[in-house]
Protein backbone atom coordinates (compact mmCIF):
# COMPACT_ATOMS: atom_id res chain seq x y z
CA UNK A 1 6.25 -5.82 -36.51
CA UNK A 2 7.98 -2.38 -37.20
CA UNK A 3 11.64 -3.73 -36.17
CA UNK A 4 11.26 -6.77 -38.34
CA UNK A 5 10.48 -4.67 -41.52
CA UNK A 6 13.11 -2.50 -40.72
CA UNK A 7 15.61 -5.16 -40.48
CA UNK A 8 14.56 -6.42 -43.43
CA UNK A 9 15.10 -3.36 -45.43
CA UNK A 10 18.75 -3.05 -44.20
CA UNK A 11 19.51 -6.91 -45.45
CA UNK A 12 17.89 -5.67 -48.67
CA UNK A 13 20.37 -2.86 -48.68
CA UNK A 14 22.80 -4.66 -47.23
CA UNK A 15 23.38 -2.17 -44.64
CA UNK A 16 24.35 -2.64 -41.03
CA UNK A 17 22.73 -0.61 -37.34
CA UNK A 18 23.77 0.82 -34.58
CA UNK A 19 21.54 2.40 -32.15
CA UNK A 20 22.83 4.68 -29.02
CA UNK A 21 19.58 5.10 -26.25
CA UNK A 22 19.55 7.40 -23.35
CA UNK A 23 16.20 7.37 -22.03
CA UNK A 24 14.93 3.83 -23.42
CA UNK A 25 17.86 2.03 -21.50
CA UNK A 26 18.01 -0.73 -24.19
CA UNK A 27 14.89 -0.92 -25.38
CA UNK A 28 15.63 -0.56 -28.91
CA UNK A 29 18.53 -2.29 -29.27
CA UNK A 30 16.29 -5.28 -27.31
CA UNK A 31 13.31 -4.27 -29.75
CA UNK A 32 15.58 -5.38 -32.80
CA UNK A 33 17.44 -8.29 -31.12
CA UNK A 34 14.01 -9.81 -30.66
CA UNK A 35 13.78 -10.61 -34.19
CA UNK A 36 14.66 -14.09 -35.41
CA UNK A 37 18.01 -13.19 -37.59
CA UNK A 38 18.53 -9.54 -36.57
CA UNK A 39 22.45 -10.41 -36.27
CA UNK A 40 22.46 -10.06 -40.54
CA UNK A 41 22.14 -6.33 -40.17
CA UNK A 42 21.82 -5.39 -35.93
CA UNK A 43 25.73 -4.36 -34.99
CA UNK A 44 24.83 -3.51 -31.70
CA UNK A 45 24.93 -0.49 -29.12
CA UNK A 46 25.75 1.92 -26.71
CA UNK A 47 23.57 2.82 -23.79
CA UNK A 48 24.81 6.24 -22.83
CA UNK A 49 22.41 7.41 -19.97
CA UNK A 50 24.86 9.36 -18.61
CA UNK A 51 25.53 12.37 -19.73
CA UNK A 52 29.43 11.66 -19.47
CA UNK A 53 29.13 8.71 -21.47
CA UNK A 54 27.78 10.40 -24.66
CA UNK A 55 30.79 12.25 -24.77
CA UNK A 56 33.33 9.15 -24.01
CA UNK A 57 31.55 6.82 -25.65
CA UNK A 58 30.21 8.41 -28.27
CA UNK A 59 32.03 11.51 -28.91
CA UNK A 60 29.37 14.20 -28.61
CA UNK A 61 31.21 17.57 -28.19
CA UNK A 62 32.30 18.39 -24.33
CA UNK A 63 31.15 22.22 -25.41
CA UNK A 64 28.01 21.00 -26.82
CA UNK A 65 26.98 19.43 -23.86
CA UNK A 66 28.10 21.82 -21.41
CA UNK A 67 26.03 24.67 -23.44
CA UNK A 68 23.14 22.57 -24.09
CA UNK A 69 22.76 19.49 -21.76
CA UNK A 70 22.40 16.53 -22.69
CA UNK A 71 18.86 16.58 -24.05
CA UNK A 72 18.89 18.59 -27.39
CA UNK A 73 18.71 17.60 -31.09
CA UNK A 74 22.34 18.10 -32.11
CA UNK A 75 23.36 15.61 -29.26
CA UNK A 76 20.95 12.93 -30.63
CA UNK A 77 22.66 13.99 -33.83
CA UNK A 78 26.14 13.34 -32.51
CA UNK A 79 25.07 10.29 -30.81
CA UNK A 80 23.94 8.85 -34.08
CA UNK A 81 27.36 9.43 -35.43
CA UNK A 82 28.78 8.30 -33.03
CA UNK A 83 27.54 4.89 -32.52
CA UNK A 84 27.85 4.42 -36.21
CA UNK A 85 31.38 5.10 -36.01
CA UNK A 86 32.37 2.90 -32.89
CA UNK A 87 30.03 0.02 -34.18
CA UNK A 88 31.55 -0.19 -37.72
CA UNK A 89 27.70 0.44 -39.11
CA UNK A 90 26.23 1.87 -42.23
CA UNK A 91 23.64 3.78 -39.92
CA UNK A 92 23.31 4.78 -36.52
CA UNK A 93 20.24 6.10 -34.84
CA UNK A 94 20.31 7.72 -31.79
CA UNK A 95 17.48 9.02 -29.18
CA UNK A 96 18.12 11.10 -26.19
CA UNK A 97 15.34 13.04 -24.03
CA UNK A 98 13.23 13.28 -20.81
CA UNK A 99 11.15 10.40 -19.65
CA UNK A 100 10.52 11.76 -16.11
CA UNK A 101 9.34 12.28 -13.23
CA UNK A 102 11.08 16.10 -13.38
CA UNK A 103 12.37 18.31 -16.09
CA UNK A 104 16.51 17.90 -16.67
CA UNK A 105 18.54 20.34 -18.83
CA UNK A 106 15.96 22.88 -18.56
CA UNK A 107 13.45 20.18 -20.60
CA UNK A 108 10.05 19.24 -20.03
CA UNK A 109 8.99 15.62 -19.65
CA UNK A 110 8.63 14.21 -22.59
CA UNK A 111 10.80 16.16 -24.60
CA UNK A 112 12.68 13.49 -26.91
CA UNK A 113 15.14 13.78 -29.78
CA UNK A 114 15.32 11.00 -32.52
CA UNK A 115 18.72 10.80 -35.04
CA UNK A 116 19.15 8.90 -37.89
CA UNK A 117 22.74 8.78 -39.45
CA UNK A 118 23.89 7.34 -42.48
CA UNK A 119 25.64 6.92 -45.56
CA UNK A 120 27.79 9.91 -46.69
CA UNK A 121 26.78 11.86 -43.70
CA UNK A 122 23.46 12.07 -44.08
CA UNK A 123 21.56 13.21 -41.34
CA UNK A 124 17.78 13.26 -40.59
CA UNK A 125 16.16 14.11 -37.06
CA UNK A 126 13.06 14.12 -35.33
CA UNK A 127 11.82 16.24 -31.85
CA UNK A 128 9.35 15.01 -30.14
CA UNK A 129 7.15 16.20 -27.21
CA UNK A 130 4.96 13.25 -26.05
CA UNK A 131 2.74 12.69 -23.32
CA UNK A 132 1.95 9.99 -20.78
CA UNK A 133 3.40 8.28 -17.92
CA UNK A 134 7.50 7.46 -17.88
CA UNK A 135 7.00 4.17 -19.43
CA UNK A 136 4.48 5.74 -21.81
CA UNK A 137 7.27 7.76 -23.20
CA UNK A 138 9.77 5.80 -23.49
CA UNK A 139 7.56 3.16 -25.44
CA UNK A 140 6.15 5.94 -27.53
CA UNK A 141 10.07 7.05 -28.10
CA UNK A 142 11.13 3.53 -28.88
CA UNK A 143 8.29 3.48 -31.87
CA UNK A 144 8.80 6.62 -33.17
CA UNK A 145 12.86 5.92 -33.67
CA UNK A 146 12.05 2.88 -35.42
CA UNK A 147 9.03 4.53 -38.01
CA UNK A 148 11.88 7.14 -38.47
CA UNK A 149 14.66 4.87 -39.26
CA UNK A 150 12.21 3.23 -41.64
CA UNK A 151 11.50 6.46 -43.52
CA UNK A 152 14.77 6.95 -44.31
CA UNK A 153 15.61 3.38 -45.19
CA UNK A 154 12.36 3.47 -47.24
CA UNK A 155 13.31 6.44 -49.01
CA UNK A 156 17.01 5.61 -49.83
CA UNK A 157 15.24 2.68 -52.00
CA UNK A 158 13.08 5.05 -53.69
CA UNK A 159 10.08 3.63 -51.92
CA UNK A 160 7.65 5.90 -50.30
CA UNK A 161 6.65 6.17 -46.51
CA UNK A 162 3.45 5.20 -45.86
């Protein structure tokens, strides 16, 4: 299981998470609490589906939403800071995006942006434009946060992503 290696690669680091979701509503934070022991390295999280809330919750820049929306890579960025931040956590990984039915800040469906922070600011990012039904996406969004999380965790131990 993706979240269990993952989680064990932060207890190897002994590093902490945070994750902030829009679109998935929980689903990774619920993806990682699944795990027998996740509470070593799982801080916890911030479900910011409104766009309000990434900005009081999580600090994402009031002029970076208002010229952007809420569904744009330096958002997810922000997010990912963010949640680190408020959590107390060594890395924070964010995802924000369009599951559907309609477009929303000028977005297609399926238009999803993945944020890893971490250690000394580091920053890596993925956009995404997937396909499928609502629930399609955001299970396809949830999988593709956690493979991205894992390449960075993978790579700050020297160890290569398959």
């Amino acid at each position: 299981m993706p979240a269990e290696h993952v989680l064990d690669l932060l207890v190897r680091q002994a590093a902490t998470l945070a994750v902030a979701e829009s679109l998935t509503g929980g689903m990774i934070g619920a993806a990682f609490t699944g795990v027998p022991g996740s509470s070593k390295s799982f801080r916890g999280g911030v479900i910011s589906y409104a766009t309000d809330l990434k900005h009081s919750l999580l600090g994402v820049p009031d002029d970076l939403l208002a010229r952007e929306g809420a569904v744009h890579p330096e958002v997810a960025a922000a997010m990912a800071r963010g949640v680190a931040a408020l959590c107390g956590s060594t890395y924070g990984l964010a995802v924000t995006g369009v599951a559907g039915p309609e477009p929303q800040d000028g977005r297609a469906v399926g238009t999803v942006f993945v944020a890893v922070a971490g250690p000394g600011g580091a920053l890596r990012g993925k956009d995404l434009k997937l396909e499928g039904s609502r629930e399609r996406i955001r299970v396809e969004t949830v999988q593709q946060a956690v493979d991205l999380l894992e390449g960075v965790l993978k790579q700050n131990m020297g160890e290569h992503s398959a």
